[in-house]
Protein backbone atom coordinates (compact mmCIF):
# COMPACT_ATOMS: atom_id res chain seq x y z
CA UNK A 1 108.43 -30.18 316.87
CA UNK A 2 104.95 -28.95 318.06
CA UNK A 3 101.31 -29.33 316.67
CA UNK A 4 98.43 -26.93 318.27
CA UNK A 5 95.14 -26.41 317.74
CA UNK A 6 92.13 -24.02 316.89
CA UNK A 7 88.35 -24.71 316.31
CA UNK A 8 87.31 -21.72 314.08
CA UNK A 9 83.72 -22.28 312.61
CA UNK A 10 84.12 -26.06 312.70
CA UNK A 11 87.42 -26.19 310.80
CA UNK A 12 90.16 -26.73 312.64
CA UNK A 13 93.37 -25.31 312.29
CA UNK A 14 96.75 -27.31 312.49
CA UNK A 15 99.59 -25.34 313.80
CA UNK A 16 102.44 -27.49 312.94
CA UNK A 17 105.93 -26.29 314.48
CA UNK A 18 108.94 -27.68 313.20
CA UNK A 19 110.05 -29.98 309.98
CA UNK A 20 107.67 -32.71 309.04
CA UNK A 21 110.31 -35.11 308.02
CA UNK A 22 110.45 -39.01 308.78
CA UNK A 23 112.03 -38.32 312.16
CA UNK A 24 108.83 -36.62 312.97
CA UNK A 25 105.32 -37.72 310.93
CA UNK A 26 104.71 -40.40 313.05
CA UNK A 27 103.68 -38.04 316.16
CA UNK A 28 102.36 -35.08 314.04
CA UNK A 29 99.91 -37.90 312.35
CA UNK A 30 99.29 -39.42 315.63
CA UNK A 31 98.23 -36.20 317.35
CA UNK A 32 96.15 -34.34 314.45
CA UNK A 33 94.07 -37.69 313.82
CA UNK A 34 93.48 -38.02 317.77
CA UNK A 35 92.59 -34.28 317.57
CA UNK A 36 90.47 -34.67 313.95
CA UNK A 37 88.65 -37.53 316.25
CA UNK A 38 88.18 -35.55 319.24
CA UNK A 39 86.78 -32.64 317.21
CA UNK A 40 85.50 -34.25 314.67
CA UNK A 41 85.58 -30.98 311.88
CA UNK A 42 83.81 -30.42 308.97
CA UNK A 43 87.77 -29.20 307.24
CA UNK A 44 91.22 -28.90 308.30
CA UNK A 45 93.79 -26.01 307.51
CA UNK A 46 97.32 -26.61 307.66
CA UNK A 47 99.21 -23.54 308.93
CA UNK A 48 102.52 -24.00 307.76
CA UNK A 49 104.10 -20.87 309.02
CA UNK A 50 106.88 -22.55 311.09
CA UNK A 51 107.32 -25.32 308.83
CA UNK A 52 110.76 -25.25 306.86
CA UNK A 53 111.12 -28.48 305.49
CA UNK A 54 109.18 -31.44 304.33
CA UNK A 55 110.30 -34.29 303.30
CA UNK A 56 108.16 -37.24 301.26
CA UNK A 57 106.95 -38.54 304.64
CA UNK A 58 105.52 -35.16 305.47
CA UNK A 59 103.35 -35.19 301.96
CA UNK A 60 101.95 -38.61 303.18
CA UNK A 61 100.58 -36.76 306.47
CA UNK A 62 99.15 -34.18 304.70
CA UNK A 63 97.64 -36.84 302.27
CA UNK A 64 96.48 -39.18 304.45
CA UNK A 65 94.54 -36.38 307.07
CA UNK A 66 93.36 -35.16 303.56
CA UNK A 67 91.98 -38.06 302.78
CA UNK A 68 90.41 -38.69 306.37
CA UNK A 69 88.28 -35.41 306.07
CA UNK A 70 87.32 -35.76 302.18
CA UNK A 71 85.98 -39.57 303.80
CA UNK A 72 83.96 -37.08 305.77
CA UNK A 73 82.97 -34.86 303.47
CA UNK A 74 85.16 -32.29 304.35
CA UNK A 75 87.84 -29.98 303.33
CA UNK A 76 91.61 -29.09 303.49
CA UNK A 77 93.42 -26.50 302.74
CA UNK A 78 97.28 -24.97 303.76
CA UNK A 79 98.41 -21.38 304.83
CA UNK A 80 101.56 -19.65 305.45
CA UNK A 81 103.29 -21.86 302.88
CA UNK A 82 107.05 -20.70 302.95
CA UNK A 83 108.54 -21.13 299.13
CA UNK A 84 110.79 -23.80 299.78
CA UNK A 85 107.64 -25.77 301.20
CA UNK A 86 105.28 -24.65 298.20
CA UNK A 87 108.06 -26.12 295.61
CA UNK A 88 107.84 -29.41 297.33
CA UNK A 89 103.41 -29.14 297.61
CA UNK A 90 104.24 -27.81 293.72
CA UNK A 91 106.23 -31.08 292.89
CA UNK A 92 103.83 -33.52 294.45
CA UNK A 93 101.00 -32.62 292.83
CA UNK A 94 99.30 -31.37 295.82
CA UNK A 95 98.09 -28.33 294.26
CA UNK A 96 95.16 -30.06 292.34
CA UNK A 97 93.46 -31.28 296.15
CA UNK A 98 94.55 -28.59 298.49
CA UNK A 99 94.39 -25.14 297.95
CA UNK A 100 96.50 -22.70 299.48
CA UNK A 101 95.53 -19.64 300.54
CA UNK A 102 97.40 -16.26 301.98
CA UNK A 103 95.53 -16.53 305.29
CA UNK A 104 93.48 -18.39 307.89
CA UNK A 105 91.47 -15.79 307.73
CA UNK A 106 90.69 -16.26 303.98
CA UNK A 107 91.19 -20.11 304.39
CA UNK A 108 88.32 -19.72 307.20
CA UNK A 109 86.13 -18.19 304.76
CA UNK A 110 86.61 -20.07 301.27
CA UNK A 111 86.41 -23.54 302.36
């Protein structure tokens, strides 16, 4: 498991590499709010493109750094979300807060 990071236009984009499961939220949370404080963006993207699997302890990460950039008036939204991943987002509910969009490049742009 791996988590990078880009600064485009003061969002910044979360590269997360691997399953976010409950073997692994506690150090993808750890390192994208240390990186959300270090940057401190105006909205996050969530590129899911090397994501296979999330479990319910992956939808609280993506909650919870939701709800630390809506505190600051920011936005979030996900990318490159594989089907088996957008059945899951689907399930949750997390359609209605996050949009998903096709690219980063059209993520970039809309929020």
């Amino acid at each position: 498991m791996n988590v990078g990071f880009d600064l485009i236009n003061n969002k910044l984009i979360i590269r997360i590499d691997g399953d976010i499961d409950h073997h692994t939220c506690e150090e993808i949370r750890t390192k994208i709010d240390n990186e959300i404080m270090r940057r401190n963006p105006k909205s996050i993207i969530f590129d899911m493109k090397n994501v296979n699997f999330m479990d319910s302890s992956g939808i609280g990460v993506i909650i919870g750094r939701y709800k630390l950039i809506m505190d600051k008036g920011g936005i979030a939204a996900m990318v490159n979300v594989k089907p088996q991943i957008k059945r899951v987002y689907d399930i949750c509910g997390l359609k209605k807060i996050i949009p998903i969009y096709e690219t980063e490049t059209q993520a970039v742009q809309n929020i």
